[in-house]
Protein backbone atom coordinates (compact mmCIF):
# COMPACT_ATOMS: atom_id res chain seq x y z
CA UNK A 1 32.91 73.33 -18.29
CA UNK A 2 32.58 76.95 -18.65
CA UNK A 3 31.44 76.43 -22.42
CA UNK A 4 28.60 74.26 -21.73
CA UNK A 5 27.59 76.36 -18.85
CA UNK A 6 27.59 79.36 -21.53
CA UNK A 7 25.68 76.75 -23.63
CA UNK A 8 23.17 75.81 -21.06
CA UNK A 9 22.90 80.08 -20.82
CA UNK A 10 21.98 80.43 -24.19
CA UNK A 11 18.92 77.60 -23.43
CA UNK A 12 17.50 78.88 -20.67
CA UNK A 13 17.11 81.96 -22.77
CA UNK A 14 15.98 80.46 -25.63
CA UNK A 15 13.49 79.03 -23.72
CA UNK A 16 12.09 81.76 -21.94
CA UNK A 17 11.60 83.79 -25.60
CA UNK A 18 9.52 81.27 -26.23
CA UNK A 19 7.90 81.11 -22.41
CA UNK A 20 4.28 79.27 -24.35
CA UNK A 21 5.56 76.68 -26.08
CA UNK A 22 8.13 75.74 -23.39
CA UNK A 23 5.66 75.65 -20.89
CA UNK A 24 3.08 73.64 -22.65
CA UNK A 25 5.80 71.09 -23.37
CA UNK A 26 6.67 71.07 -19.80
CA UNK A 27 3.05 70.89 -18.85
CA UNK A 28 2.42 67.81 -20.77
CA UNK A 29 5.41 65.87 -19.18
CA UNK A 30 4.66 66.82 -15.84
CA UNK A 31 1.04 65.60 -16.53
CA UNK A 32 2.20 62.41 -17.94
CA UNK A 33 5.33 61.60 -15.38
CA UNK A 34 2.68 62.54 -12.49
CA UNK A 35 0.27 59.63 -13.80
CA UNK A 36 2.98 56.96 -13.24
CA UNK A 37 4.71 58.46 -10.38
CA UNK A 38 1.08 58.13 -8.77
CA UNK A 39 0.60 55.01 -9.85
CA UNK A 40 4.03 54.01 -8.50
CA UNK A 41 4.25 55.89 -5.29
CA UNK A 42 0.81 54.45 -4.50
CA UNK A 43 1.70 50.64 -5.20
CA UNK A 44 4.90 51.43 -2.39
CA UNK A 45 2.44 52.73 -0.03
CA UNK A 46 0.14 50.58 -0.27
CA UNK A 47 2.91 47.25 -0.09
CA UNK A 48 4.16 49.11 2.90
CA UNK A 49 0.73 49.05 4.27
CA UNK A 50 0.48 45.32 3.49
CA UNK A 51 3.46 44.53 5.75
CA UNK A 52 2.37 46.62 8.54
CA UNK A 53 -0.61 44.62 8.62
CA UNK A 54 0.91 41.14 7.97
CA UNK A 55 2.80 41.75 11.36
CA UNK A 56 -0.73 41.19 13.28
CA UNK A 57 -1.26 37.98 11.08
CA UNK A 58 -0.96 34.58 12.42
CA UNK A 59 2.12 32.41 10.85
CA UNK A 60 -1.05 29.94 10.06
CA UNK A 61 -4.66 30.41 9.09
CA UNK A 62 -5.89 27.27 9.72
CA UNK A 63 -9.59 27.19 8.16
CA UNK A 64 -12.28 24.60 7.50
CA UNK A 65 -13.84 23.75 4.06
CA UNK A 66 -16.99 21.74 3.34
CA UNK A 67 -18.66 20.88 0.07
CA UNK A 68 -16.13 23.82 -1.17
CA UNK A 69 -17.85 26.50 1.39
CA UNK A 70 -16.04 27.92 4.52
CA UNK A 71 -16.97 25.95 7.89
CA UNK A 72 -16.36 25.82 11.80
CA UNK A 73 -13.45 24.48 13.11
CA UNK A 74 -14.09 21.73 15.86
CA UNK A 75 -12.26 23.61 18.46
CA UNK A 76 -11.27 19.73 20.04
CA UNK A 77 -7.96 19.61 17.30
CA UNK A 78 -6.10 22.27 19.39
CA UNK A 79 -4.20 20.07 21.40
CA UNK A 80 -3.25 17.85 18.62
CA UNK A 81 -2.35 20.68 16.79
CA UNK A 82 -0.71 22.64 19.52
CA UNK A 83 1.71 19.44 19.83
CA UNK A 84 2.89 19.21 16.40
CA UNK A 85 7.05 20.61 16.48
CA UNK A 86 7.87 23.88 15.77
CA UNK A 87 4.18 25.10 16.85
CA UNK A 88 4.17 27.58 19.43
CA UNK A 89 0.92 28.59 20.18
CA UNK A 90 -2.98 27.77 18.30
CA UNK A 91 -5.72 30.43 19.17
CA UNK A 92 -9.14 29.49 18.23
CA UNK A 93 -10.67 32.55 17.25
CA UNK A 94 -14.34 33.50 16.14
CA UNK A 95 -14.85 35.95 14.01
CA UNK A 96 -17.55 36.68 11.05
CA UNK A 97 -19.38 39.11 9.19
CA UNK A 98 -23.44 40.94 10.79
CA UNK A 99 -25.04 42.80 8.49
CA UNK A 100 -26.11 45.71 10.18
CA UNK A 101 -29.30 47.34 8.25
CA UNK A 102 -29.18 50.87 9.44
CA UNK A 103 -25.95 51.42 7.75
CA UNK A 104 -26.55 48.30 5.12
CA UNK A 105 -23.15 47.54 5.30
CA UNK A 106 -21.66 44.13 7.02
CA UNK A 107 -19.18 44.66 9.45
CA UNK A 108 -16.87 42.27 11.11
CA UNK A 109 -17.21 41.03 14.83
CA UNK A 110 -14.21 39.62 16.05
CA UNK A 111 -13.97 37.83 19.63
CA UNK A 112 -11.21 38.84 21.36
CA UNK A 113 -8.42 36.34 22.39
CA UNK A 114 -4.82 37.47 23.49
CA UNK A 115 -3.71 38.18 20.09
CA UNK A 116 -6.50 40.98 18.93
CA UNK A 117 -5.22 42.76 22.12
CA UNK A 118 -2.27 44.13 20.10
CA UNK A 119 -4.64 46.16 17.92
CA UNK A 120 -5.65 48.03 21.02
CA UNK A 121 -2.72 50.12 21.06
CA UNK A 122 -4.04 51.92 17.93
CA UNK A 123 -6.87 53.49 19.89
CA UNK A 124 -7.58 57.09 20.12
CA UNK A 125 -9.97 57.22 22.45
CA UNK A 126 -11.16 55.17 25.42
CA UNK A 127 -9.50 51.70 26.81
CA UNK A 128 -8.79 48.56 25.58
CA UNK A 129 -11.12 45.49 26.23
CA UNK A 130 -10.60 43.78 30.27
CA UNK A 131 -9.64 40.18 30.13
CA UNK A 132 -13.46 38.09 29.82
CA UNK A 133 -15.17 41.04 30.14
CA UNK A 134 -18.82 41.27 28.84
CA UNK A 135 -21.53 43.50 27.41
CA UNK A 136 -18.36 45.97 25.72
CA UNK A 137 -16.38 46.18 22.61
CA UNK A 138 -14.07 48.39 20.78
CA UNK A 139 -14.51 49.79 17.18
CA UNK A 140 -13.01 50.84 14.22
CA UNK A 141 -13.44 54.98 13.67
CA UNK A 142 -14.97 54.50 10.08
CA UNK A 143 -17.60 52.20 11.76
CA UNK A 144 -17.79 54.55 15.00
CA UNK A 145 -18.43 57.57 12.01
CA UNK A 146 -20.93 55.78 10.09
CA UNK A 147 -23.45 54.70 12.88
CA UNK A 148 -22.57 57.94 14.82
CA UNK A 149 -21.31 56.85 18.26
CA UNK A 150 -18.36 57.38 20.52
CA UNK A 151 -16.93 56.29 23.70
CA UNK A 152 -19.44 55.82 26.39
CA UNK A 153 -21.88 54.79 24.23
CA UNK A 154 -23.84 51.94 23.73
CA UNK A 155 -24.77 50.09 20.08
CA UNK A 156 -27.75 47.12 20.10
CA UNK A 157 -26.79 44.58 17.29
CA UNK A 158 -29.43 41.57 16.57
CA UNK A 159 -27.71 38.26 16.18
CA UNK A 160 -27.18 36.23 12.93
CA UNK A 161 -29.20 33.43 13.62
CA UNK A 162 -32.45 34.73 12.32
CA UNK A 163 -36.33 33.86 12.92
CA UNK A 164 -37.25 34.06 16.17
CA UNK A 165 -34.33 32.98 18.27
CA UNK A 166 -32.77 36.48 16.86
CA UNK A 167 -32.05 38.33 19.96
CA UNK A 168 -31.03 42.15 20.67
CA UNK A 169 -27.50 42.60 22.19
CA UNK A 170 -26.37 45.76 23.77
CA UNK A 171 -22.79 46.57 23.80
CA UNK A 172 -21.32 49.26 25.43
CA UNK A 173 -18.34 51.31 23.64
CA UNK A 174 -15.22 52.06 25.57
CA UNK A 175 -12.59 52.47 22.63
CA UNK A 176 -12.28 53.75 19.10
CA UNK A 177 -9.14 52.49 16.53
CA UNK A 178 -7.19 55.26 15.39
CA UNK A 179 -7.67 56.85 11.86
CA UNK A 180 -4.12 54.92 11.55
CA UNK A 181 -5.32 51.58 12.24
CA UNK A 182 -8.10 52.06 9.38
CA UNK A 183 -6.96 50.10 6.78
CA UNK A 184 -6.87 47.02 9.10
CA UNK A 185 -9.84 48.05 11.95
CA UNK A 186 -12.31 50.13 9.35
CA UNK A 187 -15.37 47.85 9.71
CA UNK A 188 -14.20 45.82 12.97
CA UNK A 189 -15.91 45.35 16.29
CA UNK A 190 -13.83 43.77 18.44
CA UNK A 191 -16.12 42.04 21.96
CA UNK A 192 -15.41 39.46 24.53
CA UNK A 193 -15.17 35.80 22.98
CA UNK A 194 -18.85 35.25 24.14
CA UNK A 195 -20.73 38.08 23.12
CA UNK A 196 -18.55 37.19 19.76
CA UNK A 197 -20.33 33.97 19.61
CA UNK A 198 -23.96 35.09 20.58
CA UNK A 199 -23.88 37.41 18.05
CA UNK A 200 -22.89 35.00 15.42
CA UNK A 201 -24.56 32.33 16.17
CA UNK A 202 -21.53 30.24 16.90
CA UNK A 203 -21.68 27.31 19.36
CA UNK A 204 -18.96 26.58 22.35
CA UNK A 205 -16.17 23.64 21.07
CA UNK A 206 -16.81 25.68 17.56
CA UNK A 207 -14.48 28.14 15.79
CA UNK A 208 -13.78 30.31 12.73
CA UNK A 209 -10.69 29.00 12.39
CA UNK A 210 -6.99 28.30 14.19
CA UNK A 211 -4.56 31.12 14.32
CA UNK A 212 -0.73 29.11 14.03
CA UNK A 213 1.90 30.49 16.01
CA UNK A 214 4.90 28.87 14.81
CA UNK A 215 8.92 29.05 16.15
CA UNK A 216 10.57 29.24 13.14
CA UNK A 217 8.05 31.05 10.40
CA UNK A 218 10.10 29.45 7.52
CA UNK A 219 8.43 26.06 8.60
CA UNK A 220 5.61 26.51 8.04
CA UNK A 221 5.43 24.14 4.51
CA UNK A 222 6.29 21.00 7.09
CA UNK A 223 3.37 22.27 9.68
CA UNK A 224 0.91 23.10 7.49
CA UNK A 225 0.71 19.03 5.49
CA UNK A 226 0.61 17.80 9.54
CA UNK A 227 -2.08 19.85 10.22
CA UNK A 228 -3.83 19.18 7.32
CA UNK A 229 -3.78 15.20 8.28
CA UNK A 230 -5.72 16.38 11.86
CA UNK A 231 -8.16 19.06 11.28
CA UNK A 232 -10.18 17.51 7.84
CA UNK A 233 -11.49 19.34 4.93
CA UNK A 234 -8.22 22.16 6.05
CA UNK A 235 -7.63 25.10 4.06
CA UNK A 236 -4.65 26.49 5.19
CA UNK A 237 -3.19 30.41 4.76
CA UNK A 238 0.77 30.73 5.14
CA UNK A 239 1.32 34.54 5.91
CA UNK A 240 4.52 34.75 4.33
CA UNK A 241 2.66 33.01 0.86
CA UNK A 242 -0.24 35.59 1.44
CA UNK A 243 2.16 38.62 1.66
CA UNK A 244 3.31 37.74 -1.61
CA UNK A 245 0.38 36.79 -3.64
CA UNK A 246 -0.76 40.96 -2.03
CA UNK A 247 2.68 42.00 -3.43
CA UNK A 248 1.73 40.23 -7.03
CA UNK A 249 -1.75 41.79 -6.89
CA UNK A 250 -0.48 44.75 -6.45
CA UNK A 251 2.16 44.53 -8.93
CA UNK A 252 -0.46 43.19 -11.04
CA UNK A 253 -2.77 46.36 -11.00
CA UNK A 254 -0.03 48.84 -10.97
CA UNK A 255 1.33 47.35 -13.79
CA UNK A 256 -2.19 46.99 -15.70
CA UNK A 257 -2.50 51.37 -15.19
CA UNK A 258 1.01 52.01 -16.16
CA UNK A 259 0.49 49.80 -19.38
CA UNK A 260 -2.74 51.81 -20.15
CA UNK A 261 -0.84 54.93 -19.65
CA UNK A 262 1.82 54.36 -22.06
CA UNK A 263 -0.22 55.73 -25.13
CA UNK A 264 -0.49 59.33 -23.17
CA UNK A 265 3.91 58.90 -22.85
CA UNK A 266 3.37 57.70 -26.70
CA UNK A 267 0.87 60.76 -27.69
CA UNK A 268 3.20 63.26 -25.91
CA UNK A 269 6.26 62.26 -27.91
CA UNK A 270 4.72 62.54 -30.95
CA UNK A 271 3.36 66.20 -30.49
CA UNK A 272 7.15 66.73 -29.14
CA UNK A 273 8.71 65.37 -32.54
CA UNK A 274 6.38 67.66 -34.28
CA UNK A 275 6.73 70.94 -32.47
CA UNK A 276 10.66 70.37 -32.75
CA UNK A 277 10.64 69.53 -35.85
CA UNK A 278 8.73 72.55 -37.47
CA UNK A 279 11.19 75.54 -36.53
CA UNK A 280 9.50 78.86 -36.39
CA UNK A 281 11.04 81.83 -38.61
CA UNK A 282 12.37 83.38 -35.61
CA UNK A 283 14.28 80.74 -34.61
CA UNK A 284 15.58 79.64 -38.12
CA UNK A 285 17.33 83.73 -38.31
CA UNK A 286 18.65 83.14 -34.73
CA UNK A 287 20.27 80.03 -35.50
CA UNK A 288 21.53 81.71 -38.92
CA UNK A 289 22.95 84.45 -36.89
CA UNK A 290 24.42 81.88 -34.85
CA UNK A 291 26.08 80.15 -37.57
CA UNK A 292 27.32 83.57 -39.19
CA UNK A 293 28.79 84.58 -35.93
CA UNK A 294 31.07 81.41 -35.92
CA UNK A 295 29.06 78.89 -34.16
CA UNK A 296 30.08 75.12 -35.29
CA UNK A 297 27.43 72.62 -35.91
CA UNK A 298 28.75 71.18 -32.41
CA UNK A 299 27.91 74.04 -30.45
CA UNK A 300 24.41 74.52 -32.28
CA UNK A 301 23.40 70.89 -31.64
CA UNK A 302 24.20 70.78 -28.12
CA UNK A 303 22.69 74.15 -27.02
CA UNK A 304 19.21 72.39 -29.08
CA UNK A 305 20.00 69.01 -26.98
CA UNK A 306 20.33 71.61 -23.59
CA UNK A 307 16.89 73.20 -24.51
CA UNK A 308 15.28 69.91 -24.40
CA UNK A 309 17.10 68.12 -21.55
CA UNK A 310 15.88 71.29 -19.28
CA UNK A 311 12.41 71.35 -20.48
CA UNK A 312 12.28 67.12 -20.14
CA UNK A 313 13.92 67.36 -16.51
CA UNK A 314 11.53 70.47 -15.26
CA UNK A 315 8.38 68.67 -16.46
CA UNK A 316 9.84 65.28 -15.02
CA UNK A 317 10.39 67.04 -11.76
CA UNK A 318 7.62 68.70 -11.35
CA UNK A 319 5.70 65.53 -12.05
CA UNK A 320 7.10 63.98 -9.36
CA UNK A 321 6.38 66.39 -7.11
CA UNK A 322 2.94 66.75 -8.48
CA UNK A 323 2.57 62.64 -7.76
CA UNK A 324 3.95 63.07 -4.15
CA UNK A 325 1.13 65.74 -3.23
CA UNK A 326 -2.01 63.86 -5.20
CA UNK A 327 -0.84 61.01 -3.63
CA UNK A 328 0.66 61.54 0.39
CA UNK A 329 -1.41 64.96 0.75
CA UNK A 330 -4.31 65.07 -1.08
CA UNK A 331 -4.76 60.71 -0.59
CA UNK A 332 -4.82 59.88 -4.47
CA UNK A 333 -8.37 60.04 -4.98
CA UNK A 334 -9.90 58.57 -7.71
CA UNK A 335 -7.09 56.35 -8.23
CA UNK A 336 -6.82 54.19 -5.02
CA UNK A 337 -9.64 52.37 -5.71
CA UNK A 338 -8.14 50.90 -8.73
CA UNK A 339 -5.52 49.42 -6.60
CA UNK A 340 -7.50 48.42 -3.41
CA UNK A 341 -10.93 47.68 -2.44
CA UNK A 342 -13.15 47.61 0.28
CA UNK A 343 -16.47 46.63 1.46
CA UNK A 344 -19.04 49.59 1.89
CA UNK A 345 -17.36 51.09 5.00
CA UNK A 346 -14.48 52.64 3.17
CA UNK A 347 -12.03 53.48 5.86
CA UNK A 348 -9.72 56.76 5.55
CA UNK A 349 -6.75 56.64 3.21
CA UNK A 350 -3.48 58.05 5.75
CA UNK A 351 -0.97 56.21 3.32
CA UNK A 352 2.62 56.73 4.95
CA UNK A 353 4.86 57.98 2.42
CA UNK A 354 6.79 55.27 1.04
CA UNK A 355 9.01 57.21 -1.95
CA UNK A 356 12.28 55.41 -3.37
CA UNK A 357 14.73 57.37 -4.60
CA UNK A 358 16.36 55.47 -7.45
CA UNK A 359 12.65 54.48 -8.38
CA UNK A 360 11.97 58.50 -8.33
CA UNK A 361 15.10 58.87 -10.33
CA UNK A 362 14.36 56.15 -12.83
CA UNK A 363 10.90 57.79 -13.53
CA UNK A 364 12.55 61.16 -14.34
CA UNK A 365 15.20 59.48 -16.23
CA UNK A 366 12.64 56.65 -18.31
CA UNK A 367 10.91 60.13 -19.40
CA UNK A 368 13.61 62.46 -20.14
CA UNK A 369 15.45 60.23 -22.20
CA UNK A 370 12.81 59.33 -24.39
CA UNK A 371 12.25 62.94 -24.77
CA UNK A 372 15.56 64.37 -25.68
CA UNK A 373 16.03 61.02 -27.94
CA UNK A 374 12.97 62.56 -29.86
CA UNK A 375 14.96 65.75 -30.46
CA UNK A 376 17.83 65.11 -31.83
CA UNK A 377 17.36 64.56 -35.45
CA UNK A 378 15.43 68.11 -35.10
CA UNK A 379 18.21 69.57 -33.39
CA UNK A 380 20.26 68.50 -36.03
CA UNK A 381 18.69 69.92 -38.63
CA UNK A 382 18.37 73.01 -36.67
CA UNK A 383 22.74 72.86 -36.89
CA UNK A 384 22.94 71.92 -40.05
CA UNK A 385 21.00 74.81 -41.81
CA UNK A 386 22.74 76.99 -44.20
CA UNK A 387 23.25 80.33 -42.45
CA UNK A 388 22.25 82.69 -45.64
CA UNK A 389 19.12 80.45 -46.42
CA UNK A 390 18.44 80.67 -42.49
CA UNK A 391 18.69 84.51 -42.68
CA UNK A 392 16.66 85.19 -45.72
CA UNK A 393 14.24 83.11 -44.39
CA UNK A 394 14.53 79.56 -46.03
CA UNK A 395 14.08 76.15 -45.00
């Protein structure tokens, strides 16, 4: 032990008499370890994001296609549907995109039934929507931002039918989602169940679709093909199939940016393998000192292998770190929107930090490896050198 510590002495001078080269190395694998620790710590966040969310989802979308084009769902099916086994509760919801123009962006109106009442504990400001209550809604702070209003308030929003039965609704604002909520409540506008339907233009024993609350989730397979023989033209969303095919996507993408970073890993290597392969003259009369001194080829090699495990761990650690800030503190920008999307009210990034160790460790690890791999036949020229040549200055 106390010989490699004396070995791992002699490195960390080494490498601090030659302080610029060192810390360009470093430099460059901090850069590169930094790109995929974004990319990874960003895929966690946002997975972790995507089952925060899926715990507000229904257990059953239960939608309405026609001629291959999303349509209302005859809100008569309920009972029939509500009486299938292993279904708890059916909620016919409305919900639907306005476009309003003075922000030309579409935001969603949502009619609120018992289950959109959960989202109400995200609020920062005001109160949550009263039980049928009319003329008042609740929005989501990115929307609240963008057409400049607050609690107290009141908006005016024309309805979707068009022409000349388009009428002018005033709502009046008595809550605001919290920044937290965002990723879920950005563009939302949450009103009573009637106001919902005036503004889009939706007609009583009519909804959007059936939200499936079911007893045991992992039945869903058997409730979804008896639902599917009442409610006709059905298109029907499984939660716990949507959760994954977000996981894949996300998978997907991540995957896609780590593959096209792998050339920058490849590029860095290279420029490693030459810079440790071309010893300077300084260092070919220390290592010929070292040799005259008594130092075996052993010793040599492993204080070279030292020098290049530091220099591979310090850059590998400080890209992790680096990845952890762009990503947790300063919200990844420029990269999130490779791995989500949004409509034109982008909502706030607050990603909670989501950081695995062993995946952490792995990254540090996948890179150092590679590096120190890169410098071995180097070092071991570096050991093998003939001490005389070495001191007179030859190769």
């Amino acid at each position: 032990m106390k010989r490699q510590l004396a070995l791992i002495g002699y490195a960390l001078g080494a490498l601090s008499r030659r302080r610029g080269r060192s810390a360009a190395v470093t430099a460059g694998l901090a850069l590169v370890v930094g790109l995929f620790g974004s990319v990874l710590f960003l895929g966690d966040a946002l997975r972790a994001e995507v089952e925060a969310g899926a715990r507000y989802l229904p257990d059953l979308s239960v939608q309405r296609l026609v001629a291959g084009r999303p349509a209302l769902v005859p809100t008569d099916v309920v009972g029939a549907v509500r009486g299938i086994p292993g279904v708890r509760s059916v909620n016919a919801r409305v919900w639907g995109y306005l476009y309003v123009p003075p922000i030309s962006a579409n935001i969603t109106i949502l009619g609120a039934t018992g289950r959109e009442a959960t989202l109400h504990a995200a609020m920062v400001a005001g109160r949550s929507l009263r039980a049928g209550e009319r003329g008042a809604c609740v929005l989501g702070a990115a929307l609240a931002e963008a057409i400049g209003v607050e609690p107290g308030d009141e908006v005016s929003l024309s309805s979707d039918v068009g022409g000349s039965d388009a009428t002018v609704h005033w709502l009046r604002i008595v809550g605001v989602f919290h920044d937290a909520s965002a990723l879920r409540t950005a563009d939302v506008l949450i009103t009573s169940d009637a106001d919902a339907r005036n503004l889009l233009g939706v007609d009583a024993g009519l909804a959007t679709d059936l939200a499936v609350s079911l007893t045991t989730p992992d039945e869903a397979r058997v409730a979804s093909e008896k639902i599917a023989l009442l409610v006709a033209g059905a298109r029907i969303v499984d939660k716990q199939l949507l959760r994954r095919t977000y996981a894949l996507t996300l998978d997907g993408r991540g995957g896609l940016l780590s593959a096209m970073l792998l050339p920058a890993l490849a590029a860095l290597l290279l420029l490693a393998w030459d810079r440790l392969t071309g010893l300077s003259e300084a260092e070919r009369r220390e290592i010929g000192v070292l040799k005259a001194i008594g130092w075996e080829v052993s010793e040599v090699l492993t204080a070279r292998l030292w020098e290049s495990l530091l220099v591979a761990l310090g850059g590998a650690t400080l890209g992790v770190l680096g990845a952890y800030a762009y990503v947790f503190l300063a919200q990844a920008p420029g990269l999130a929107g490779a791995l989500y999307g949004w409509s034109a009210l982008y909502p706030p990034l607050r990603l909670t930090p989501q950081v695995d160790a062993a995946q952490a460790l792995a990254l540090i690890v996948g890179v150092a490896l590679p590096f120190v791999a890169v410098g071995l036949v180097p070092a071991w020229r570096a050991a093998t050198l003939d001490p005389d040549h070495a001191l007179r200055g030859g190769a």
